[in-house]
C-alpha atoms as a PDB file:
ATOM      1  CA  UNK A   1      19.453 -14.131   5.573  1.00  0.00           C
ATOM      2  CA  UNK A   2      16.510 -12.931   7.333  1.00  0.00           C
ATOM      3  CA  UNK A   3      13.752 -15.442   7.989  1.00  0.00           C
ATOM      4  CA  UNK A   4      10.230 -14.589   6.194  1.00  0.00           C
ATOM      5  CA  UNK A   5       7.058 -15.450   7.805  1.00  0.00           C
ATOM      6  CA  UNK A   6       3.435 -16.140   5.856  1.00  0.00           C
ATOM      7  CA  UNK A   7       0.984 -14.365   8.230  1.00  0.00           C
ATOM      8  CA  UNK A   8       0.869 -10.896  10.683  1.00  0.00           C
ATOM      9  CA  UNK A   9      -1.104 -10.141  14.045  1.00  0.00           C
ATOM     10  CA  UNK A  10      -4.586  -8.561  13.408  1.00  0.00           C
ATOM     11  CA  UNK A  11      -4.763  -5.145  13.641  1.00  0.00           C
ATOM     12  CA  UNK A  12      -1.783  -3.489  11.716  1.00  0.00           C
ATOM     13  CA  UNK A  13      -2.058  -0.086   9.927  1.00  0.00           C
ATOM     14  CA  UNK A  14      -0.781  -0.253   6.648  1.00  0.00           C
ATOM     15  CA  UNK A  15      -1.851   3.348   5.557  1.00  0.00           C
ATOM     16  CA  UNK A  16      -4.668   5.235   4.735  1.00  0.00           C
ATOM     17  CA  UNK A  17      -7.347   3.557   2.129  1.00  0.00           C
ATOM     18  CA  UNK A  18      -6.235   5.902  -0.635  1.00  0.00           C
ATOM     19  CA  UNK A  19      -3.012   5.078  -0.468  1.00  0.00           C
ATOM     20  CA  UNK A  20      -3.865   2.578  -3.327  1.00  0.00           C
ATOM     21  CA  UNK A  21      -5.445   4.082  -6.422  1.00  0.00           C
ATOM     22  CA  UNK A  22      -8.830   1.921  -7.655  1.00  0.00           C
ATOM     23  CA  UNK A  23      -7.496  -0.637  -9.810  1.00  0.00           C
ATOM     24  CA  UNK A  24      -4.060  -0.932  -8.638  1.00  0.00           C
ATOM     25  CA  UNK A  25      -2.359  -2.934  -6.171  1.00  0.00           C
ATOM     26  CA  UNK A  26       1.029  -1.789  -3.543  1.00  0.00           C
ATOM     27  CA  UNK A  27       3.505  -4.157  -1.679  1.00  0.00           C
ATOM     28  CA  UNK A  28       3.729  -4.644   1.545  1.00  0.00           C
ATOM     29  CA  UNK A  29       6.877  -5.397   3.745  1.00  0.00           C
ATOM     30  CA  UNK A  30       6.405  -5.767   7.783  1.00  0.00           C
ATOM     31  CA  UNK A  31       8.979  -6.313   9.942  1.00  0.00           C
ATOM     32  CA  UNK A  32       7.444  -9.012  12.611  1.00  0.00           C
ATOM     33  CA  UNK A  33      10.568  -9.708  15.100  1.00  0.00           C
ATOM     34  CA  UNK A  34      13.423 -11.069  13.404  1.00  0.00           C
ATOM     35  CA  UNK A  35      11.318 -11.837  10.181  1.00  0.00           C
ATOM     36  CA  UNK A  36       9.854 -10.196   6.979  1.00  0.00           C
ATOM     37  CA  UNK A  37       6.063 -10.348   5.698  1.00  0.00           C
ATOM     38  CA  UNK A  38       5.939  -9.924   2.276  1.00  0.00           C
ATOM     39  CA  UNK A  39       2.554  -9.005   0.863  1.00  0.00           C
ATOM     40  CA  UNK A  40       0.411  -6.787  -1.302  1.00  0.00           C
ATOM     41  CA  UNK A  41      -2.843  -5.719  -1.452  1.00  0.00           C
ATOM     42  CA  UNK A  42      -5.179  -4.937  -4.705  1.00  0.00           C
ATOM     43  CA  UNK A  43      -8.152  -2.393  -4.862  1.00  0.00           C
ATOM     44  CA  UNK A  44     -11.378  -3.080  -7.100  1.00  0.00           C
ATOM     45  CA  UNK A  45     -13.134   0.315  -6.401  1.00  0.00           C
ATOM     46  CA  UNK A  46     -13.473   0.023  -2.811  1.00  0.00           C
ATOM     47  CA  UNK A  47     -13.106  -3.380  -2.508  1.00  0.00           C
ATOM     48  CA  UNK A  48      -9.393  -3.983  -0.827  1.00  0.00           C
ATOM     49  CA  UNK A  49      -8.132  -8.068  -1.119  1.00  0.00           C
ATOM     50  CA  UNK A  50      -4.942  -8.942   0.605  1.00  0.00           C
ATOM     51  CA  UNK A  51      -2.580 -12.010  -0.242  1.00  0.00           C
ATOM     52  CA  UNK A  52       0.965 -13.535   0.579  1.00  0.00           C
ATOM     53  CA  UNK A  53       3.336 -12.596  -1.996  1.00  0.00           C
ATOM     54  CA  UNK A  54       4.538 -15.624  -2.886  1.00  0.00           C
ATOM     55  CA  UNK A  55       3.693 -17.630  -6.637  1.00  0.00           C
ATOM     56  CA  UNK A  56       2.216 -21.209  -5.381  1.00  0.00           C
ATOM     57  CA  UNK A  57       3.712 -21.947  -8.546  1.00  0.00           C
ATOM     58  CA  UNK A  58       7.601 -21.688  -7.950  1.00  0.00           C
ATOM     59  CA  UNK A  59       7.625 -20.023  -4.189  1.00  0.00           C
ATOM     60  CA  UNK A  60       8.809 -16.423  -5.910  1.00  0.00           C
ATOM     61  CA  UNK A  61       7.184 -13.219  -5.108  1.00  0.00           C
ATOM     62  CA  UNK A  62       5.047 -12.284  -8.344  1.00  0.00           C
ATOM     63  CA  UNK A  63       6.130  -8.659  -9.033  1.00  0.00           C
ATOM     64  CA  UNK A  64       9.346  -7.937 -10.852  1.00  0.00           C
ATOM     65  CA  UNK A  65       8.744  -4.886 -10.791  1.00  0.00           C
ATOM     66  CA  UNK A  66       7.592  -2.872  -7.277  1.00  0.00           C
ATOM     67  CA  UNK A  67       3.591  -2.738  -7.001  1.00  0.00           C
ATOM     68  CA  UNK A  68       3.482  -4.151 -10.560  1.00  0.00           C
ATOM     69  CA  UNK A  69       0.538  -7.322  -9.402  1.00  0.00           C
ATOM     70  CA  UNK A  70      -2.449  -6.759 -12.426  1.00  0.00           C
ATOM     71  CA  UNK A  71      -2.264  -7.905 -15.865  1.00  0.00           C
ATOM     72  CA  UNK A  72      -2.942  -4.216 -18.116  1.00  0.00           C
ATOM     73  CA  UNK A  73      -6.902  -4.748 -17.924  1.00  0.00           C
ATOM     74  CA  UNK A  74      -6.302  -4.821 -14.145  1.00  0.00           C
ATOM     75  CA  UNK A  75      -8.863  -7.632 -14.096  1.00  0.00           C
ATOM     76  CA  UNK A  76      -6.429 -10.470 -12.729  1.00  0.00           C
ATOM     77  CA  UNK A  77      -3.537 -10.930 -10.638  1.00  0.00           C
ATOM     78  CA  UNK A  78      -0.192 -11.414 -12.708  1.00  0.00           C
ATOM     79  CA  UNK A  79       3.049 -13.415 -11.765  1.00  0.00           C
ATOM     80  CA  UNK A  80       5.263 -11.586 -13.786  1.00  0.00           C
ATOM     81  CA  UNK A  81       7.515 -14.778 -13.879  1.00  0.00           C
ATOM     82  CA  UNK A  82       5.658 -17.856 -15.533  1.00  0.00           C
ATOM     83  CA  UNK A  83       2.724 -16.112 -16.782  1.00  0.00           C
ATOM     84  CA  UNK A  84       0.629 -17.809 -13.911  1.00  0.00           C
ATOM     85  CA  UNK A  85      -3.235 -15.845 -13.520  1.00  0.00           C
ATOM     86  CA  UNK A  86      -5.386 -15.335 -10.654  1.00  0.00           C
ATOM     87  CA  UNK A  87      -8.621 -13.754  -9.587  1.00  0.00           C
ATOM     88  CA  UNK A  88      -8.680 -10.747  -7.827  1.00  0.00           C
ATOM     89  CA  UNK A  89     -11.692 -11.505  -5.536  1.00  0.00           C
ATOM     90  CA  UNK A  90     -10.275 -15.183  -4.312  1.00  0.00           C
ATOM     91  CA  UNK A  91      -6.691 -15.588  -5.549  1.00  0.00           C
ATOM     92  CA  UNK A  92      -7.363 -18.470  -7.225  1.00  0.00           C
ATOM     93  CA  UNK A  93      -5.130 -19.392 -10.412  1.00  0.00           C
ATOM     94  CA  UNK A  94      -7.620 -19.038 -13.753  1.00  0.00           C
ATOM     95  CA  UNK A  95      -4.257 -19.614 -16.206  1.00  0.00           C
ATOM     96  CA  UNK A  96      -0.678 -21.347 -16.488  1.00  0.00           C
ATOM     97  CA  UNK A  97       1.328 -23.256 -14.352  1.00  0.00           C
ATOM     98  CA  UNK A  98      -0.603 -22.895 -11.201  1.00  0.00           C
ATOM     99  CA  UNK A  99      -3.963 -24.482 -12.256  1.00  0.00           C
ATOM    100  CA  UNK A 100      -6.368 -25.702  -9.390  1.00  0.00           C
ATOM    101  CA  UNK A 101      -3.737 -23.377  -6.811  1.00  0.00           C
ATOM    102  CA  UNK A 102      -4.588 -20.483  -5.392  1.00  0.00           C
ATOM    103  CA  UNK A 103      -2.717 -17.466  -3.670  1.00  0.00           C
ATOM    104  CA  UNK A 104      -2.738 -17.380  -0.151  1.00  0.00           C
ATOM    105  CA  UNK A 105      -4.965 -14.971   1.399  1.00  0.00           C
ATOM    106  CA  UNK A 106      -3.853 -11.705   3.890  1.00  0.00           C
ATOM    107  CA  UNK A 107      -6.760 -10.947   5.626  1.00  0.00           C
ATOM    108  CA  UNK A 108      -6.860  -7.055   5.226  1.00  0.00           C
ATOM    109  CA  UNK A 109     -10.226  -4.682   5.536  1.00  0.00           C
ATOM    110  CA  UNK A 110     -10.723  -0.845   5.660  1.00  0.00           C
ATOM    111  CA  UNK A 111     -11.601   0.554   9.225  1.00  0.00           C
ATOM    112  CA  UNK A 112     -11.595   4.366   9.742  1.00  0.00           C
ATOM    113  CA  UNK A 113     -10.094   4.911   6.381  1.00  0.00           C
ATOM    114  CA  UNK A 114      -6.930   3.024   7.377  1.00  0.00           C
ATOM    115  CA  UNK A 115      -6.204  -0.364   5.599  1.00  0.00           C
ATOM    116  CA  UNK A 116      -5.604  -2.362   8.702  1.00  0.00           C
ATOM    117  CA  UNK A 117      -4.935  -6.078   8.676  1.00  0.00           C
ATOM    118  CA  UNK A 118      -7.426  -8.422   9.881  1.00  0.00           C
END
């Protein structure tokens, strides 16, 4: 069982901006030692938000289903396994079993057209 850790160091290069479509979101997976960073990262037109993948709700990633983060409007964040709802822009849960939670942030930005964490 490999040991999973909730932050990474500033400065990683997770891929060039484009490598997520507007209005989509991609997982993340970093090897940091002998641990695992699990994470994804949603784009709002060129707006790129970062958070732990992990549900406050129950501790579970949210995805089922690889890269699969937005509800079909791609206006909130989705946890595919209770239904819980967040906002894009602060990760804070707007429906089910989360309320008054929010997701936990992974400081990301865009810096030479890389996504690099912050």
């Amino acid at each position: 069982m490999s040991l999973r850790v909730y932050a990474t160091p500033a400065g990683v290069k997770l891929g060039p901006k484009d490598l997520i479509a507007p209005d989509t979101a991609r997982n993340f997976v970093l090897e940091i030692g002998e641990a695992h960073f699990h994470g994804f990262v949603v784009r709002k037109a060129d707006d790129y938000y970062g958070y732990v993948d992990r549900c406050p709700h129950a501790g579970l990633p949210l995805a089922q289903e690889l890269d699969d983060y937005l509800t079909p409007q791609a206006d909130l964040i989705s946890c595919s396994w209770h239904g819980a709802l967040f906002r894009i822009s602060s990760g804070q849960c707007v429906g089910g079993p989360c309320a008054g939670q929010s997701l936990t942030p992974w400081p990301v930005r865009v810096e030479e057209g890389f996504i690099v964490t912050a």
